[in-house]
C-alpha atoms as a PDB file:
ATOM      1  CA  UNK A   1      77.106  45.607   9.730  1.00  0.00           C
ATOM      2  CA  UNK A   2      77.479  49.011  11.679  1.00  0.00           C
ATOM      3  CA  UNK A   3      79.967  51.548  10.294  1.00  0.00           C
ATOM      4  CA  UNK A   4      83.550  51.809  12.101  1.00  0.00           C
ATOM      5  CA  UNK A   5      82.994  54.685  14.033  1.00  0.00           C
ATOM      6  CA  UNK A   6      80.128  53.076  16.072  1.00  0.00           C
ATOM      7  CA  UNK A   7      82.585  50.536  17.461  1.00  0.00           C
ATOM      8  CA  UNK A   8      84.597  53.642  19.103  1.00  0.00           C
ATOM      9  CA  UNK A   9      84.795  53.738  22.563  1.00  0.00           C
ATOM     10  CA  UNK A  10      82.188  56.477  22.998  1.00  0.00           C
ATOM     11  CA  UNK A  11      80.066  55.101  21.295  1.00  0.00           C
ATOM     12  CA  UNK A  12      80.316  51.958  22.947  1.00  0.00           C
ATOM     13  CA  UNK A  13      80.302  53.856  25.895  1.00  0.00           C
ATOM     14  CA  UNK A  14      76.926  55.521  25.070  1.00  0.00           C
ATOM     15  CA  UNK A  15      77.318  58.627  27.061  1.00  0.00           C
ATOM     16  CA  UNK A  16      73.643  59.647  26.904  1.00  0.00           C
ATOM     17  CA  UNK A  17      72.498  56.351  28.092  1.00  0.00           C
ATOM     18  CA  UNK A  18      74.380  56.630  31.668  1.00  0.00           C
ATOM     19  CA  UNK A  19      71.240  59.429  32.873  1.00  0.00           C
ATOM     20  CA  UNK A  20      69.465  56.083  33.442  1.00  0.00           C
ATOM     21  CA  UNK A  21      72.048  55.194  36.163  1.00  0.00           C
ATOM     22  CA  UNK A  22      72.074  58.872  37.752  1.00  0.00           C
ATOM     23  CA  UNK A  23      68.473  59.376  37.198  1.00  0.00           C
ATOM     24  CA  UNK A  24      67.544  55.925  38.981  1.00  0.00           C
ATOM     25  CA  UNK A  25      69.967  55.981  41.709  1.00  0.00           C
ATOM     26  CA  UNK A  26      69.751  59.443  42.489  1.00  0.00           C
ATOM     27  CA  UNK A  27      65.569  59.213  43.109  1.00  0.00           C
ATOM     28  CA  UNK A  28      66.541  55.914  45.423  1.00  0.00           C
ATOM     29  CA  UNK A  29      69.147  58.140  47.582  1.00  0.00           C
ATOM     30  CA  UNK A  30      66.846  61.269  47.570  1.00  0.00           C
ATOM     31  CA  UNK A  31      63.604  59.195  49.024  1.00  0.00           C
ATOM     32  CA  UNK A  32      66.046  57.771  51.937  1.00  0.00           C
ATOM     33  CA  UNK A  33      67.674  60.978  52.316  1.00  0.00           C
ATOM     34  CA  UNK A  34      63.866  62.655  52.945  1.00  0.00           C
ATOM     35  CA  UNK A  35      63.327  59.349  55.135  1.00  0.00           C
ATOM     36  CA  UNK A  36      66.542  60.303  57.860  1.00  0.00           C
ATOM     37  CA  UNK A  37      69.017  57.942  56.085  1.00  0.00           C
ATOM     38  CA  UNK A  38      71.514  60.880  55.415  1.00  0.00           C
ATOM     39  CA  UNK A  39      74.976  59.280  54.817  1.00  0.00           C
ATOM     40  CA  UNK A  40      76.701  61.441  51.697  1.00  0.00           C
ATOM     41  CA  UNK A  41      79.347  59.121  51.257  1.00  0.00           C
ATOM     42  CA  UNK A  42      77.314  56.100  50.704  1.00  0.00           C
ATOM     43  CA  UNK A  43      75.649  58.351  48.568  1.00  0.00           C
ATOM     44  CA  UNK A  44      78.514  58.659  46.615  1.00  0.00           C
ATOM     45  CA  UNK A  45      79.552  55.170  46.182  1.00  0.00           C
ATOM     46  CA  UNK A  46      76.058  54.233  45.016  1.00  0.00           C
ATOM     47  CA  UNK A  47      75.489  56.643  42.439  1.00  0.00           C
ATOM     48  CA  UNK A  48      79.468  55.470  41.660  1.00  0.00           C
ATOM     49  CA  UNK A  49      78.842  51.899  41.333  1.00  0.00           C
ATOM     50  CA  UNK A  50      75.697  52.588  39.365  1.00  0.00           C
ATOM     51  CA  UNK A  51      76.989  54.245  36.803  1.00  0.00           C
ATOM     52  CA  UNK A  52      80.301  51.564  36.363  1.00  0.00           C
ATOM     53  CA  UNK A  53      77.397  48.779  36.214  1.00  0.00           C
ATOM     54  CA  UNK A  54      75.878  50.324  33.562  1.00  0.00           C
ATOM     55  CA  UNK A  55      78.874  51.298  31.695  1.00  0.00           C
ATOM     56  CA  UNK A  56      79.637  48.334  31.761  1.00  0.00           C
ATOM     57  CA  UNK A  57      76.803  46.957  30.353  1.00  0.00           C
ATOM     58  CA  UNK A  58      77.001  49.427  27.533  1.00  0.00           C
ATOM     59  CA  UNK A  59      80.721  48.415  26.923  1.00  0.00           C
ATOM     60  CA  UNK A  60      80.076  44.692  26.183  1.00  0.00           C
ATOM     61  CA  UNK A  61      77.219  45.060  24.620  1.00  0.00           C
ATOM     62  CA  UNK A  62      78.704  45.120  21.177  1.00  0.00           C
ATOM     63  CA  UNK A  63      80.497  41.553  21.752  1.00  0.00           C
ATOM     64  CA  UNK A  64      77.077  40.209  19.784  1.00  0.00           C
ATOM     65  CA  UNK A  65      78.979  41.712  16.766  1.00  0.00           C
ATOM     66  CA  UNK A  66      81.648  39.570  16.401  1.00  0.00           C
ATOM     67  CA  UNK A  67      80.159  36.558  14.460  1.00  0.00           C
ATOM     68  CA  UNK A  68      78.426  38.560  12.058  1.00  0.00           C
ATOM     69  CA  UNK A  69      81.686  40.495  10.724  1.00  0.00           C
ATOM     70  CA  UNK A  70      83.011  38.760   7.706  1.00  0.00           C
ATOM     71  CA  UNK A  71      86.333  37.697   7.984  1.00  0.00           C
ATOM     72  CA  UNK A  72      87.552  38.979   4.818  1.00  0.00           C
ATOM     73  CA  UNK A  73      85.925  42.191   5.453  1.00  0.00           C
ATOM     74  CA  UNK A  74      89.073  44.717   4.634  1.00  0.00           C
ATOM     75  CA  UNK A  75      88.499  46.237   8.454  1.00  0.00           C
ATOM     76  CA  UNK A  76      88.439  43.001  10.206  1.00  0.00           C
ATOM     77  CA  UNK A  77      90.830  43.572  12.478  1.00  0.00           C
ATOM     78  CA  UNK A  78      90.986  46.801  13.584  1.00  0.00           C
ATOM     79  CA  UNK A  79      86.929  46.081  14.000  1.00  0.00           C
ATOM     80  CA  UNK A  80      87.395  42.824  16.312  1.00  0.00           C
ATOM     81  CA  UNK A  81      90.403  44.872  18.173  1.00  0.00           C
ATOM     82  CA  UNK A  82      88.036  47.561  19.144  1.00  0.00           C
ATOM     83  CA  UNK A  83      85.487  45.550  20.455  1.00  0.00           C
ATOM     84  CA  UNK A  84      87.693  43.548  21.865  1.00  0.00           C
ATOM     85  CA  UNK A  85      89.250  46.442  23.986  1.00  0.00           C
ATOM     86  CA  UNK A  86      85.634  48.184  24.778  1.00  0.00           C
ATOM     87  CA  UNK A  87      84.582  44.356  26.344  1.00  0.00           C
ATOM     88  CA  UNK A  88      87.888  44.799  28.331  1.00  0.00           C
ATOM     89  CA  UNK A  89      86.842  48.439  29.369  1.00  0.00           C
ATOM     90  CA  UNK A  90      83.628  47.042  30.382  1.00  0.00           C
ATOM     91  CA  UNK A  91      85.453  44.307  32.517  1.00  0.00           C
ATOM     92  CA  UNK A  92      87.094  46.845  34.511  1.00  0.00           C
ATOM     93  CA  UNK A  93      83.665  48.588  34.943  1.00  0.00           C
ATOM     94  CA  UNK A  94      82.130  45.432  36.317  1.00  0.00           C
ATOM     95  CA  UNK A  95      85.366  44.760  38.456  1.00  0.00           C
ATOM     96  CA  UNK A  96      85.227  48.371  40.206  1.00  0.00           C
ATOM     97  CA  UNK A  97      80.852  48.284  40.456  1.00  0.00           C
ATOM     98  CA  UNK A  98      81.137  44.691  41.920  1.00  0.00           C
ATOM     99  CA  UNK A  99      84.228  45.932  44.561  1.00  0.00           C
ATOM    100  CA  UNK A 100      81.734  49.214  45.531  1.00  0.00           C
ATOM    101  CA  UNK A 101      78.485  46.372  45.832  1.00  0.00           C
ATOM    102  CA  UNK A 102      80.712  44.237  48.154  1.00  0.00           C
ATOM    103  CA  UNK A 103      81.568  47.341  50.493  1.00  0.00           C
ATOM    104  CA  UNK A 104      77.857  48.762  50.388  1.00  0.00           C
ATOM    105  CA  UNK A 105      76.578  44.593  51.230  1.00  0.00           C
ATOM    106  CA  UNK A 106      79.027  44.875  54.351  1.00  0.00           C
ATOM    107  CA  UNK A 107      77.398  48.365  55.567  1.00  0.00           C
ATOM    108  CA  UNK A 108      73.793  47.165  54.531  1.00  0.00           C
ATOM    109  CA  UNK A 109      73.549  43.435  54.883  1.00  0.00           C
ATOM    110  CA  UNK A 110      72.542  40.482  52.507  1.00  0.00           C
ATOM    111  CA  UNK A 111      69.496  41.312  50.706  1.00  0.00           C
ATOM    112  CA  UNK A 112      71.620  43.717  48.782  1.00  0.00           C
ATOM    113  CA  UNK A 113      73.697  41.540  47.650  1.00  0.00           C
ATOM    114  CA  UNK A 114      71.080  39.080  46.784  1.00  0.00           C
ATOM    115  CA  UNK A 115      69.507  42.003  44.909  1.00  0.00           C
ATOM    116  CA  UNK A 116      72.814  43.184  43.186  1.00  0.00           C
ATOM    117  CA  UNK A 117      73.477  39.254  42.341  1.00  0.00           C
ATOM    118  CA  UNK A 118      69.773  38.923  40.674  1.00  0.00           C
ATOM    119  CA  UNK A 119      70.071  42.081  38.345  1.00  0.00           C
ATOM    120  CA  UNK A 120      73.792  41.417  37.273  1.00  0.00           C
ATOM    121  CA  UNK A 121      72.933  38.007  36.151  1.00  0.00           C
ATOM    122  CA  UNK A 122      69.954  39.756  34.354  1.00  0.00           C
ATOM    123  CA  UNK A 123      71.258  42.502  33.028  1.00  0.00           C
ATOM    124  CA  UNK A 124      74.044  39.993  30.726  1.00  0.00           C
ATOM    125  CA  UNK A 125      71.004  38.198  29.518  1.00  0.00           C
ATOM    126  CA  UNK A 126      70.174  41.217  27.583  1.00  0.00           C
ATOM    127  CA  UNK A 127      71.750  39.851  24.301  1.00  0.00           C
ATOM    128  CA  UNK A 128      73.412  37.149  25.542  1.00  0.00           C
ATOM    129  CA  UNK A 129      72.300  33.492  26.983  1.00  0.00           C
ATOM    130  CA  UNK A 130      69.097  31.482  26.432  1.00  0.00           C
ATOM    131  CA  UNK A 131      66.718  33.833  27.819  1.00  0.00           C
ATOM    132  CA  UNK A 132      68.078  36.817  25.244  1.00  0.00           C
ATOM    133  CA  UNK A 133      65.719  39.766  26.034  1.00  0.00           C
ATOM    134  CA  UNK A 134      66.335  41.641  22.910  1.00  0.00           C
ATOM    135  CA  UNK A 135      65.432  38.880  20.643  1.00  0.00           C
ATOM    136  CA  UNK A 136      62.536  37.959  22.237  1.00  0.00           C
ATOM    137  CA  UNK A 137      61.160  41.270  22.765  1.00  0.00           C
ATOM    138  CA  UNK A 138      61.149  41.657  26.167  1.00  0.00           C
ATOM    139  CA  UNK A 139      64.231  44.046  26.815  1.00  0.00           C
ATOM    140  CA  UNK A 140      61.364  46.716  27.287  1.00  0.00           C
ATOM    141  CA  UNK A 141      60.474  44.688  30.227  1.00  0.00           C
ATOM    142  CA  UNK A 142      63.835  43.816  31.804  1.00  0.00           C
ATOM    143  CA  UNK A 143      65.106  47.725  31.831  1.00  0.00           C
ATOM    144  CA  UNK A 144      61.422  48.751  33.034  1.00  0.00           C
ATOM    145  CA  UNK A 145      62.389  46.294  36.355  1.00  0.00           C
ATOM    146  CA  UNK A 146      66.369  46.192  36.088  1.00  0.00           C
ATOM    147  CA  UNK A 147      67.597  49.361  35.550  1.00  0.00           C
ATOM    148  CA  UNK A 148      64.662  51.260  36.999  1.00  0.00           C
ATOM    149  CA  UNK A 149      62.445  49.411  39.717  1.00  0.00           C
ATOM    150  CA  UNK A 150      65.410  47.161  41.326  1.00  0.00           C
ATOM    151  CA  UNK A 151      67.973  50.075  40.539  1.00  0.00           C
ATOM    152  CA  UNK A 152      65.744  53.012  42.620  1.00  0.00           C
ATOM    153  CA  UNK A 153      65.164  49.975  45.381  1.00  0.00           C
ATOM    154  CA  UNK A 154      68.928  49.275  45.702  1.00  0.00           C
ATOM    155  CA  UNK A 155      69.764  52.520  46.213  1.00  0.00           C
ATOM    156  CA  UNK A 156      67.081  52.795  48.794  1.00  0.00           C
ATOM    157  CA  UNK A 157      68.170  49.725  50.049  1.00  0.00           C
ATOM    158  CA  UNK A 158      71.962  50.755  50.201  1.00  0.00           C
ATOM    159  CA  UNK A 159      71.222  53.772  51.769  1.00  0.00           C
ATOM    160  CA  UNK A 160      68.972  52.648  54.449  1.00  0.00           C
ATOM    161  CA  UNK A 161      69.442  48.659  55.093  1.00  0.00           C
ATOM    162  CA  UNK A 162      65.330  47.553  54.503  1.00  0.00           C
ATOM    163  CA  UNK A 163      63.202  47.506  51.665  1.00  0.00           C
ATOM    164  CA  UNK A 164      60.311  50.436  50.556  1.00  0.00           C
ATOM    165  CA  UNK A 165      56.996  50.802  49.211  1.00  0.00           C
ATOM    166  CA  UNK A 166      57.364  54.399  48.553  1.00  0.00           C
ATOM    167  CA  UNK A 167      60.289  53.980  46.720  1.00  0.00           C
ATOM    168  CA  UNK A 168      59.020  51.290  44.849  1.00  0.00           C
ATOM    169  CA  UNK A 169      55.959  53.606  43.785  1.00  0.00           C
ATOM    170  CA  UNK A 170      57.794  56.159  43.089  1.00  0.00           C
ATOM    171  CA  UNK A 171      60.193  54.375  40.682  1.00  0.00           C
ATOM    172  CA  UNK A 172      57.448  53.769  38.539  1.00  0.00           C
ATOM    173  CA  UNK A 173      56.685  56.511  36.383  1.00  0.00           C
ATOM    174  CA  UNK A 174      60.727  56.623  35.649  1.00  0.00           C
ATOM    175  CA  UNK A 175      60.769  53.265  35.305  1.00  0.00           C
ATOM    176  CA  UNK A 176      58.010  53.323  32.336  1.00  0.00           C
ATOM    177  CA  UNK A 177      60.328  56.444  30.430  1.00  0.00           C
ATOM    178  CA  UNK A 178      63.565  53.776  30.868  1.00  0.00           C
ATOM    179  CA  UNK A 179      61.828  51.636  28.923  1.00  0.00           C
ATOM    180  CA  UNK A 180      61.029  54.183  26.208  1.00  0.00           C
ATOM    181  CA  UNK A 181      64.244  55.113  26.056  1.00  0.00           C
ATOM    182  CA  UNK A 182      65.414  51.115  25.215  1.00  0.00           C
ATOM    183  CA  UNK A 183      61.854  51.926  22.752  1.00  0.00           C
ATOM    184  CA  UNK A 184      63.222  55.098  20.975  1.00  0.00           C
ATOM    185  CA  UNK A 185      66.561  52.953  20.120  1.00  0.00           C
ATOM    186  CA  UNK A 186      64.153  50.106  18.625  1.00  0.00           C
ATOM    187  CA  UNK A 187      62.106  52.510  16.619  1.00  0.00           C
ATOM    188  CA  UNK A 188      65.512  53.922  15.300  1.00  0.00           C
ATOM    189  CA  UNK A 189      66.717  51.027  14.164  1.00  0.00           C
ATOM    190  CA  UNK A 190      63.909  49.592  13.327  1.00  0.00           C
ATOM    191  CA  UNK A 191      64.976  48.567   9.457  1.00  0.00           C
ATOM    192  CA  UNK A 192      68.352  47.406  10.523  1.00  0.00           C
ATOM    193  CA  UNK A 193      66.692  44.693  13.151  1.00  0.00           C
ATOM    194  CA  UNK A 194      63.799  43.864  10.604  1.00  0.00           C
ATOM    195  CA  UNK A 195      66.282  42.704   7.960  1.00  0.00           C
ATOM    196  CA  UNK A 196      68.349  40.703  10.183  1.00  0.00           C
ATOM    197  CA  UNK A 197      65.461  39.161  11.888  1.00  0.00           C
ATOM    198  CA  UNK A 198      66.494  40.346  14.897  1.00  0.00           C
ATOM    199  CA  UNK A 199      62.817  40.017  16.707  1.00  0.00           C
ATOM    200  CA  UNK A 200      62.689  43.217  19.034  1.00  0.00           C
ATOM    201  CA  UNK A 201      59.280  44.340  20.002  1.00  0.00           C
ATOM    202  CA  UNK A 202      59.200  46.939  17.552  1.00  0.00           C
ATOM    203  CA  UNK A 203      59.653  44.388  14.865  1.00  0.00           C
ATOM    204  CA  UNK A 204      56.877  42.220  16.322  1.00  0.00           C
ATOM    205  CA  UNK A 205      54.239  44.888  16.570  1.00  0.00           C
ATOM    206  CA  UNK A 206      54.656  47.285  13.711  1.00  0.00           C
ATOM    207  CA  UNK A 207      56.614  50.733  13.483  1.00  0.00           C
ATOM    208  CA  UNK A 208      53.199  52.098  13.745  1.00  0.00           C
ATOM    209  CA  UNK A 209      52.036  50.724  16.832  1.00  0.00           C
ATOM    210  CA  UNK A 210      55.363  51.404  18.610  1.00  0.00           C
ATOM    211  CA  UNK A 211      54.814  54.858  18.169  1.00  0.00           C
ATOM    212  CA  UNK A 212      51.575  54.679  19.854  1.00  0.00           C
ATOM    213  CA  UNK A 213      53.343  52.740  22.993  1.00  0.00           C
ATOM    214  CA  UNK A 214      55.771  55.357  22.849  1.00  0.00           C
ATOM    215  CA  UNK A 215      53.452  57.824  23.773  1.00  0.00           C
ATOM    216  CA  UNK A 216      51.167  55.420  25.566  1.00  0.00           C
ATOM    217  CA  UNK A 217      54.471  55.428  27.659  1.00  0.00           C
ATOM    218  CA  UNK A 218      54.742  58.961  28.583  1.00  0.00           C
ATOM    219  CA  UNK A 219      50.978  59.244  29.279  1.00  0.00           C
ATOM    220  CA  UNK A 220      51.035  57.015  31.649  1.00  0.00           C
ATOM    221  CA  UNK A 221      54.350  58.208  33.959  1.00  0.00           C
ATOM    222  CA  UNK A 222      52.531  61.835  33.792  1.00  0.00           C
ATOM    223  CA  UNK A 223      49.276  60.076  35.193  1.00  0.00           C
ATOM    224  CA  UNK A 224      50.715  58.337  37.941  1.00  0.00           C
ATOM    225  CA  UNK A 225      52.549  61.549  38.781  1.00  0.00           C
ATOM    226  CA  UNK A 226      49.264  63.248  38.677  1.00  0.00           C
ATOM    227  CA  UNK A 227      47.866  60.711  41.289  1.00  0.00           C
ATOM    228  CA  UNK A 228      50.883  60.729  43.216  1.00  0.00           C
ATOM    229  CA  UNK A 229      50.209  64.815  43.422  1.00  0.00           C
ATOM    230  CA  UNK A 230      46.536  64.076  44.685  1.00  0.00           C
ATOM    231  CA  UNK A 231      47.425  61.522  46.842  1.00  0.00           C
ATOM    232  CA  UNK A 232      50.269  64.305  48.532  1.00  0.00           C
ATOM    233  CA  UNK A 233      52.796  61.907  47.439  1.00  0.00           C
ATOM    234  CA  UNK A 234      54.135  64.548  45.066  1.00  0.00           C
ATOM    235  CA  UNK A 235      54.483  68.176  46.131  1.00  0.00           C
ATOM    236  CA  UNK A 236      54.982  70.754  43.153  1.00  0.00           C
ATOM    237  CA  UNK A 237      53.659  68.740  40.156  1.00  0.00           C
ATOM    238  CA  UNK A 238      54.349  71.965  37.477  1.00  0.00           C
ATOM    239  CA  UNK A 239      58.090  70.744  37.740  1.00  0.00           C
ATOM    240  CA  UNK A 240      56.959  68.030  35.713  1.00  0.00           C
ATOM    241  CA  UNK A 241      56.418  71.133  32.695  1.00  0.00           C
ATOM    242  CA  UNK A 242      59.850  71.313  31.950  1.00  0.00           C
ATOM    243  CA  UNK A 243      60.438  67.985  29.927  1.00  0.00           C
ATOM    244  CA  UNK A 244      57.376  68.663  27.444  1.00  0.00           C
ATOM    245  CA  UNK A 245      58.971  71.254  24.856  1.00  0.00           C
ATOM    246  CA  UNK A 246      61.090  68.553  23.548  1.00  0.00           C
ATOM    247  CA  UNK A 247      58.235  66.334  22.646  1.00  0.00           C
ATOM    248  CA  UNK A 248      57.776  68.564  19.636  1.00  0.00           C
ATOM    249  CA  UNK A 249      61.201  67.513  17.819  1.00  0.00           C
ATOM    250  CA  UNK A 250      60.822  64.079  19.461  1.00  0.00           C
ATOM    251  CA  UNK A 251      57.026  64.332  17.421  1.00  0.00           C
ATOM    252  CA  UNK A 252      59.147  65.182  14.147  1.00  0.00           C
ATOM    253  CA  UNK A 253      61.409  62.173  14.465  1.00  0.00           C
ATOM    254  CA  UNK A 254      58.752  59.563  15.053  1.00  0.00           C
ATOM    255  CA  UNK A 255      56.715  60.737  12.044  1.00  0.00           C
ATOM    256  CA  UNK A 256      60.155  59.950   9.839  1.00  0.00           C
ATOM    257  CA  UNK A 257      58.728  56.397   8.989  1.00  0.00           C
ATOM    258  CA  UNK A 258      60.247  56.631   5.358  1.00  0.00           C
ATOM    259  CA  UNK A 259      63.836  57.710   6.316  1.00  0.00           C
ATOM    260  CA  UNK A 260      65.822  56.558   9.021  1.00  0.00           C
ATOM    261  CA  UNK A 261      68.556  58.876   8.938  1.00  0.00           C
ATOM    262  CA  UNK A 262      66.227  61.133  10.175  1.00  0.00           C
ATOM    263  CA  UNK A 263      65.284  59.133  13.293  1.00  0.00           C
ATOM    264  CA  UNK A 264      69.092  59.372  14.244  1.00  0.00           C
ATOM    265  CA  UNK A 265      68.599  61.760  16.958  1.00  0.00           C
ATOM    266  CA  UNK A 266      65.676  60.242  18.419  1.00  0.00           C
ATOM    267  CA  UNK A 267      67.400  58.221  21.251  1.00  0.00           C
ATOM    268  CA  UNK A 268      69.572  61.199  22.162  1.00  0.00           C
ATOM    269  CA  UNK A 269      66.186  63.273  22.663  1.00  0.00           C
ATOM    270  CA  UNK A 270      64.275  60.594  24.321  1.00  0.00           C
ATOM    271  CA  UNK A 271      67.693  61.011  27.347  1.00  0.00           C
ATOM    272  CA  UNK A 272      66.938  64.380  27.710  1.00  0.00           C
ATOM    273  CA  UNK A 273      63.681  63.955  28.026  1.00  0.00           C
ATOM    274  CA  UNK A 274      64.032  61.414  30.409  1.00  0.00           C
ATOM    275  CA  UNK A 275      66.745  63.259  32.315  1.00  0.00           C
ATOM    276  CA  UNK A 276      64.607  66.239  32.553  1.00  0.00           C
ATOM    277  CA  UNK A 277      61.714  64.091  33.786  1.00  0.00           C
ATOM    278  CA  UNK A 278      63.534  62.440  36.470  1.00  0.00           C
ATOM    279  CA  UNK A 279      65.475  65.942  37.396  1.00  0.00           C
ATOM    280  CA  UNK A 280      61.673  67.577  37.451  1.00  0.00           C
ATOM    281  CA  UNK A 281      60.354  64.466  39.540  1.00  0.00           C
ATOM    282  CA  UNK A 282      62.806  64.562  42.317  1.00  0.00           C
ATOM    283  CA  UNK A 283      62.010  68.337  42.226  1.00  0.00           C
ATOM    284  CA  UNK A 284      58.532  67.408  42.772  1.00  0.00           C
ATOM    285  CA  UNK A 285      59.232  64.914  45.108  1.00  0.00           C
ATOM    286  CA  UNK A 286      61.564  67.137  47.619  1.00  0.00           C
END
């Protein structure tokens, strides 16, 4: 069972994670902004409701929790009351993001709302439901389309009314470093899910081998960027420098197989990393 603390409302919150949210959104606004869709208020209440969606998500998330704390456990309650109040937080998050969808459908028209619909109803089903992403190791996959492709998309979408290639394309290489992010939280906790048969991908493949995806991962955003560059997608590709110091601590952490206390700060580094990425790639892209 996880210690008290991580049941506190930052932590539930899981500050670091929200860069996925401005990261995502903000590439979607910037490639309609460079396209003549110029509106800074919508651009404000998507970047807005973004970031309440995914609090929210992070808020509930611990709700999984609740049958697997003993009832005699000398913490019970206080435990089950803080969850209980971060899934109410979360509520409120969903409430606000779902009142800023409904005023950005009116401006934009019906395919954003079908799209909003589709990834809400996917986004629960990370832990929750029959289809359960985490346990069948495929959340990898649904933040790689969910919080990345369809989240860069909406916010073209919401800014402009129609659909895009180019921001479709261009919400790939972040896309691919969301879902190492989700990876560096599997690799850190990759003893705790083993032993409670809790069948993430990192538990299906091997510690070992999701190290090698993990950099398989990176590789591959800083090759499409590289062909986006040659292609004149991509302007100023040495932005793209700035991110690659930290992948010497982020090195040090992987190679803790033996001692997981040591792979604590692995998911905070991975953010920044990805924050940096996605700060250098709109750089690139302007």
């Amino acid at each position: 069972m996880k210690p008290l603390q991580q049941y506190s409302f930052k932590n539930a919150l899981r500050p670091f994670s929200l860069v996925v949210a401005v990261v995502s959104c903000a590439l979607g606004i910037l490639i309609a902004w460079n396209n003549g869709y110029q509106n800074p208020y919508l651009a404000f209440w998507i970047m807005l409701g973004g970031i309440l969606a995914q609090a929210g998500i992070n808020l509930v998330n611990d709700i999984e929790d609740l049958p697997l704390i003993p009832q005699d456990h000398p913490q019970y309650k206080r435990i089950t009351g803080m969850i209980h109040r971060n899934t109410k937080a979360g509520i409120v998050c969903f409430v606000l993001a779902s009142a800023i969808g409904l005023y950005l459908v009116s401006k934009q028209g019906w395919a954003l709302f079908l799209l909003i619909l589709v990834s809400g109803l996917a986004s629960l089903s990370y832990n929750f439901g029959p289809i359960n992403f985490k346990h069948r190791g495929l959340a990898m996959l649904q933040v790689f389309l969910l919080m990345g492709i369809f989240m860069v998309q909406g916010a073209y979408l919401a800014m402009s009314g129609h659909f895009s290639a180019q921001a479709l394309l261009h919400s790939i290489p972040v896309s691919l470093l969301i879902s190492l992010l989700l990876l560096s939280n599997e690799l850190r906790d990759w003893e705790t899910d083993k032993n409670k048969n809790i069948q993430t991908l990192t538990v299906r493949i091997g510690y070992k081998n999701s190290v090698y995806l993990y950099w398989a991962l990176i590789i591959a955003s800083y090759l499409l960027a590289a062909i986006f560059f040659v292609s004149g997608q991509l302007h100023q590709l040495l932005w793209l420098l700035l991110p690659l110091p930290l992948l010497i601590p982020i090195k040090r952490y992987l190679s803790a197989t033996e001692n997981a206390t040591k792979r604590v700060k692995l998911t905070p580094m991975t953010g920044r990393f990805f924050f940096l990425f996605g700060l250098a790639y709109m750089l690139a892209l302007t």
